[in-house]
Structure formats: structure tokens, C-alpha cells
N, C-alpha and C. Protein backbone atom coordinates (compact mmCIF):
# COMPACT_ATOMS: atom_id res chain seq x y z
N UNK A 1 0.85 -1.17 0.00
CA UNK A 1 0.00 0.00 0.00
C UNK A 1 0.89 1.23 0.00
N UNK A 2 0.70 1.98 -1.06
CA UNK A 2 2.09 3.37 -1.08
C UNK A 2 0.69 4.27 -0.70
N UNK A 3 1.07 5.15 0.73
CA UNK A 3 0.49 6.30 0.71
C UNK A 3 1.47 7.14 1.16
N UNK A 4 0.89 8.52 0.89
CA UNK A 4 2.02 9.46 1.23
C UNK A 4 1.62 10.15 2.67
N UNK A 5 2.79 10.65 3.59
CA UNK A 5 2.26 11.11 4.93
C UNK A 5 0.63 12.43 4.78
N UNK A 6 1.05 13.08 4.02
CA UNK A 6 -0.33 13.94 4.03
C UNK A 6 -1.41 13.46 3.62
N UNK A 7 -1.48 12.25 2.99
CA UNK A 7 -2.96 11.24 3.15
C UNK A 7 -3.01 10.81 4.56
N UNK A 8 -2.20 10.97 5.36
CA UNK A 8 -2.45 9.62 6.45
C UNK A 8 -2.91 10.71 7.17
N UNK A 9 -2.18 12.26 7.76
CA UNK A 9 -2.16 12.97 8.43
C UNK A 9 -3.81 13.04 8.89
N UNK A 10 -4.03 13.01 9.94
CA UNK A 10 -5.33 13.60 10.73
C UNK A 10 -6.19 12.50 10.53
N UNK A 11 -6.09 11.11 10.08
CA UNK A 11 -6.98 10.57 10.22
C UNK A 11 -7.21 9.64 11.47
N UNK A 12 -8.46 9.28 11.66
CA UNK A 12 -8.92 8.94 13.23
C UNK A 12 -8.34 7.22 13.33
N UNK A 13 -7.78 6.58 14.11
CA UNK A 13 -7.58 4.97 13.98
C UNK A 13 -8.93 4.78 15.05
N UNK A 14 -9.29 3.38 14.13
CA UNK A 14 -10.71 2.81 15.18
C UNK A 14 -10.40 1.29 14.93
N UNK A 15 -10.42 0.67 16.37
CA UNK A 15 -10.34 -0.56 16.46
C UNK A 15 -11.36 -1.58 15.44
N UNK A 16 -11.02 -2.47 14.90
CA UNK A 16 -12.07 -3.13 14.53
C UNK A 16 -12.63 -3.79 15.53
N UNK A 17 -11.83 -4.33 15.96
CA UNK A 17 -12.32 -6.03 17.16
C UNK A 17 -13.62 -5.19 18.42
N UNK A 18 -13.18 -3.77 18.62
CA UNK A 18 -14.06 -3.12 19.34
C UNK A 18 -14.71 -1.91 19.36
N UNK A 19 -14.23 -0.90 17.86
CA UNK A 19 -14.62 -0.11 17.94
C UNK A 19 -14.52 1.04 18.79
N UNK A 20 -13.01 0.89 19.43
CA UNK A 20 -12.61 1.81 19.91
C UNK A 20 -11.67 2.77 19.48
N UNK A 21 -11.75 4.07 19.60
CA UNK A 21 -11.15 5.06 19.00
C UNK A 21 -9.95 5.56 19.91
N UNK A 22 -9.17 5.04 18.57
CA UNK A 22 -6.96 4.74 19.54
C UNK A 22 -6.63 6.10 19.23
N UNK A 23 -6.98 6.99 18.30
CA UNK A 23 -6.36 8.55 18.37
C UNK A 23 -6.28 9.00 17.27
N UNK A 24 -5.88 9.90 16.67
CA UNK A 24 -5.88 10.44 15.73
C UNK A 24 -4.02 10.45 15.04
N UNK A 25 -3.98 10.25 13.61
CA UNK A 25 -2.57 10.37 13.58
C UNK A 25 -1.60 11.33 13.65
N UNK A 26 -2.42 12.75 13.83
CA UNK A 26 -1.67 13.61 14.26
C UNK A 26 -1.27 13.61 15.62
N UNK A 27 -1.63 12.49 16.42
CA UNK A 27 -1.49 12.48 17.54
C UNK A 27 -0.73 11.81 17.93
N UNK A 28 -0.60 10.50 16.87
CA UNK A 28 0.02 9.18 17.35
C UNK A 28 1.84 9.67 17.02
N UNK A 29 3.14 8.46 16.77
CA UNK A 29 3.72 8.88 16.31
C UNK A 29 4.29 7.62 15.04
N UNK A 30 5.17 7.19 14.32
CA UNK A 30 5.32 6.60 13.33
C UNK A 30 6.91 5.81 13.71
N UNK A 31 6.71 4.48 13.66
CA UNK A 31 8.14 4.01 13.23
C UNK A 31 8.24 3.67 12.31
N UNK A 32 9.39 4.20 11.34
CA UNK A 32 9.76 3.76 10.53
C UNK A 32 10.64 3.00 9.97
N UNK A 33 11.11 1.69 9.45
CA UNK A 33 12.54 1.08 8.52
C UNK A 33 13.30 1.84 8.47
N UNK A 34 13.98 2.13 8.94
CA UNK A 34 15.34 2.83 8.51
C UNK A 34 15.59 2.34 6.93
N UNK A 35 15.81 1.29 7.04
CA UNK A 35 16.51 0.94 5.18
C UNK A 35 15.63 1.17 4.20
N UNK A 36 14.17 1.35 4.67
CA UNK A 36 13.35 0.96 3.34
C UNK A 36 12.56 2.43 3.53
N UNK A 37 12.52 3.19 4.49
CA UNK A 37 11.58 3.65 4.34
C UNK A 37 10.37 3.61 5.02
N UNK A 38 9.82 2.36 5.43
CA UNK A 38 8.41 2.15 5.44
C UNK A 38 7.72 2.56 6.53
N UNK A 39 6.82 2.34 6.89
CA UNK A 39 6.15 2.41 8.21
C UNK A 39 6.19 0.81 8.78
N UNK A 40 6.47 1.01 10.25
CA UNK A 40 6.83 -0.16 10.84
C UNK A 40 5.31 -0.83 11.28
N UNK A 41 5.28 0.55 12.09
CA UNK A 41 4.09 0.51 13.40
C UNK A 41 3.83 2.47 13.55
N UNK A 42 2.29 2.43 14.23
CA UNK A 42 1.84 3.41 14.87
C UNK A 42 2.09 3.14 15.94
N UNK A 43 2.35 4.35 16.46
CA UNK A 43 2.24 4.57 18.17
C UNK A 43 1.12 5.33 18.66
N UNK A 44 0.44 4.86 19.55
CA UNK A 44 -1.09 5.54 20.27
C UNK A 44 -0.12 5.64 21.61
N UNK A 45 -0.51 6.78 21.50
CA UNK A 45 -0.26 7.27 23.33
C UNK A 45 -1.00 6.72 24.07
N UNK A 46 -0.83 5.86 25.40
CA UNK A 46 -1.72 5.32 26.56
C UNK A 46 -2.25 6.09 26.92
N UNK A 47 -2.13 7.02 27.15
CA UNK A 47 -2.61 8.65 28.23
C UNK A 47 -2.46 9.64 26.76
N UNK A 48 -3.84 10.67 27.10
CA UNK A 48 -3.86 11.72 25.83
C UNK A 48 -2.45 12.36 26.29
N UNK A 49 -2.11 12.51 27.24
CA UNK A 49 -0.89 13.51 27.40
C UNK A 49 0.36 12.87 27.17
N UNK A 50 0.45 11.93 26.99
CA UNK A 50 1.68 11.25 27.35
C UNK A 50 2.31 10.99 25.51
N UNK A 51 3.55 11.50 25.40
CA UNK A 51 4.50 12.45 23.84
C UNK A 51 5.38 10.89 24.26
N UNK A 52 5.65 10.14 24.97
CA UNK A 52 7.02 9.38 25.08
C UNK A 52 6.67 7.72 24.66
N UNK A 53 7.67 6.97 23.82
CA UNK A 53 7.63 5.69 23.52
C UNK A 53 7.13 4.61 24.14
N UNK A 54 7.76 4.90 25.59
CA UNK A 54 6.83 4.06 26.54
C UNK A 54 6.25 4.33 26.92
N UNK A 55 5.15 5.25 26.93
CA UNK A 55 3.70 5.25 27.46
C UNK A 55 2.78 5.27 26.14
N UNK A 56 3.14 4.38 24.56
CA UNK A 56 2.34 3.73 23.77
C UNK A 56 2.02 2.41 23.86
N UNK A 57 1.08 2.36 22.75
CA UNK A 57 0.56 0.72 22.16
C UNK A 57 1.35 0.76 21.04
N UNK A 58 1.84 -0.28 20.45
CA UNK A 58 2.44 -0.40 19.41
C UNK A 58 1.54 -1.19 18.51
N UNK A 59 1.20 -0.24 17.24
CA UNK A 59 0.31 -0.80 16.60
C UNK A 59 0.79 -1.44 15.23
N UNK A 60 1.50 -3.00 14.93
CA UNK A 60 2.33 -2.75 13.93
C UNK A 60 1.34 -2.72 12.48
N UNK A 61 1.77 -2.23 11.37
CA UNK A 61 1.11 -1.38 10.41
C UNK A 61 0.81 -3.11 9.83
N UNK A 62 1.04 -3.99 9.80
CA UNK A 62 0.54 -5.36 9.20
C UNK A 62 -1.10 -5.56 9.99
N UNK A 63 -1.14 -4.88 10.73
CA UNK A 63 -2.60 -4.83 11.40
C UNK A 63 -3.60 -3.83 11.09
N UNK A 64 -3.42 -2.83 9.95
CA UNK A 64 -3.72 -2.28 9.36
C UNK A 64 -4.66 -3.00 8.50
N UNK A 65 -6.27 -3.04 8.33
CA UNK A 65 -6.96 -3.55 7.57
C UNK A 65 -7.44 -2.46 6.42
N UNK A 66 -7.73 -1.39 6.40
CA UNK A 66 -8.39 -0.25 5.37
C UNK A 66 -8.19 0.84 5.70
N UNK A 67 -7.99 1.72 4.72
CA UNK A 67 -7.71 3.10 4.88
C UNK A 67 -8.27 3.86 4.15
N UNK A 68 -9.24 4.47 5.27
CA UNK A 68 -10.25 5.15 4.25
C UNK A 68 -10.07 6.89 4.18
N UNK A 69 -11.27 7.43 3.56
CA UNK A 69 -10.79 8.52 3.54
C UNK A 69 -11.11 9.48 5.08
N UNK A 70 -11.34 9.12 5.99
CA UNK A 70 -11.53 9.90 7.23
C UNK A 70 -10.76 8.68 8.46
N UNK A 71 -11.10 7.21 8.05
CA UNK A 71 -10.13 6.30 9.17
C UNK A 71 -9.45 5.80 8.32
N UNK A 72 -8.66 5.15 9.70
CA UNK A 72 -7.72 4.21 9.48
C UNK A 72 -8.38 2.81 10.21
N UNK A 73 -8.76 1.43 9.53
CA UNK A 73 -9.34 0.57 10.69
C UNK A 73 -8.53 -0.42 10.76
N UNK A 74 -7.95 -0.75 12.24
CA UNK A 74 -7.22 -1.53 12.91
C UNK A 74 -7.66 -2.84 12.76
N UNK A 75 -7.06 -4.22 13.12
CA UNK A 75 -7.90 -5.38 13.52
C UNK A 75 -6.88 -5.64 14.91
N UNK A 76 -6.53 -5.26 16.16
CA UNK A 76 -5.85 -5.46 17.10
C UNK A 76 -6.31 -5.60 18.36
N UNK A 77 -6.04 -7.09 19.47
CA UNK A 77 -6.58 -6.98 20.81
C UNK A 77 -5.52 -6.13 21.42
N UNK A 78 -6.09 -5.25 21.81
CA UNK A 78 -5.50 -3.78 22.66
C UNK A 78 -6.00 -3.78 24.14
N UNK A 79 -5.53 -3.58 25.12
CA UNK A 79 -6.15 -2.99 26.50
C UNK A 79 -6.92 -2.05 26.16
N UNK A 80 -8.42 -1.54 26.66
CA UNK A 80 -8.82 -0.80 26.46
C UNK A 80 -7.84 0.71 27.10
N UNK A 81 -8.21 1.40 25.99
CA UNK A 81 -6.81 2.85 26.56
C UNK A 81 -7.75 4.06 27.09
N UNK A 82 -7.22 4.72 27.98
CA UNK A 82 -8.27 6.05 28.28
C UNK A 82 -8.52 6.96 27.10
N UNK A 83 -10.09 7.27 27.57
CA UNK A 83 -10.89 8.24 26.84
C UNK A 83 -10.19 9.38 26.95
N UNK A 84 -10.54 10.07 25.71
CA UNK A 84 -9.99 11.90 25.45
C UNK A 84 -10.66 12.39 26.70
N UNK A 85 -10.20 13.06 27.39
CA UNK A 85 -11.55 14.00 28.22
C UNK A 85 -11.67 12.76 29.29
N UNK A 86 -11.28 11.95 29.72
CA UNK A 86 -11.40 11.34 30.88
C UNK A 86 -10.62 11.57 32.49
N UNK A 87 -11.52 11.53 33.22
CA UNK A 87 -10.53 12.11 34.63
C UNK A 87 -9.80 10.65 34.90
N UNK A 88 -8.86 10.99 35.27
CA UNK A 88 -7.71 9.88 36.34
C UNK A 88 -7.85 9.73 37.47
């Protein structure tokens, strides 16, 4: 699948298996292949606040089922992760 980062930019990831909404990709962050280029995996932050490697899910991009034009839909068993707007 060749897309370019400004297709991917801002779109929402939603679980398939539950229909839960992992973040947005302006939010998340990207590993990439060093040699090739590619995308490895998404990173969803555990916590909306939390910018650092280890406080993600690693979502690797082979779990990537469709990419549409507003999502991205996952097929991954995930811990459920906190809501936007949720108290701690």
C-alpha cells in the first residue's frame, strides 16, 4: 500500500475487534525502517498527554486492515486505553 504522509495525516484509527477510538494520527507517532523507508508501526499514546515511547501501544502497520478517507481501521486486541476528556 504506497500512501504518502499527508494522506495519512489527521486521520482517526478505530479498532475493529471493538470499535474503539486509539487517536488520531496527528497524535500518534510513526516508526519507521530505517533501510526501506516504510512504516513499521503506529504509536497511540496510553494517556492523551503522554509524547514518550513508553507510554504507547504499538500498533504494527501489518494490522492495518483499510484506509479510508476519514479512518484508518485496525484489527488489534489492545487494553482498552483512556478516553480523550477522561478524569484519572
Amino acid at each position: 500500500m504506497d500512501l504518502r504522509m499527508a494522506e495519512l495525516s489527521g486521520k482517526e484509527l478505530i479498532n475493529l475487534k471493538d470499535g474503539q477510538r486509539l487517536g488520531r494520527l496527528g497524535e500518534c507517532d510513526l516508526e519507521v525502517e530505517e533501510g526501506t523507508g516504510h512504516v513499521a508501526a503506529v504509536l497511540v499514546p496510553t494517556h492523551p498527554r503522554a509524547r514518550t515511547r513508553g507510554d504507547a501501544s504499538r500498533i504494527p502497520w501489518s494490522a492495518i486492515r483499510r484506509v479510508g478517507p476519514e479512518v484508518l481501521i485496525v484489527e488489534l486486541d489492545l487494553p482498552e486505553l483512556p478516553r480523550r476528556g477522561a478524569r484519572l
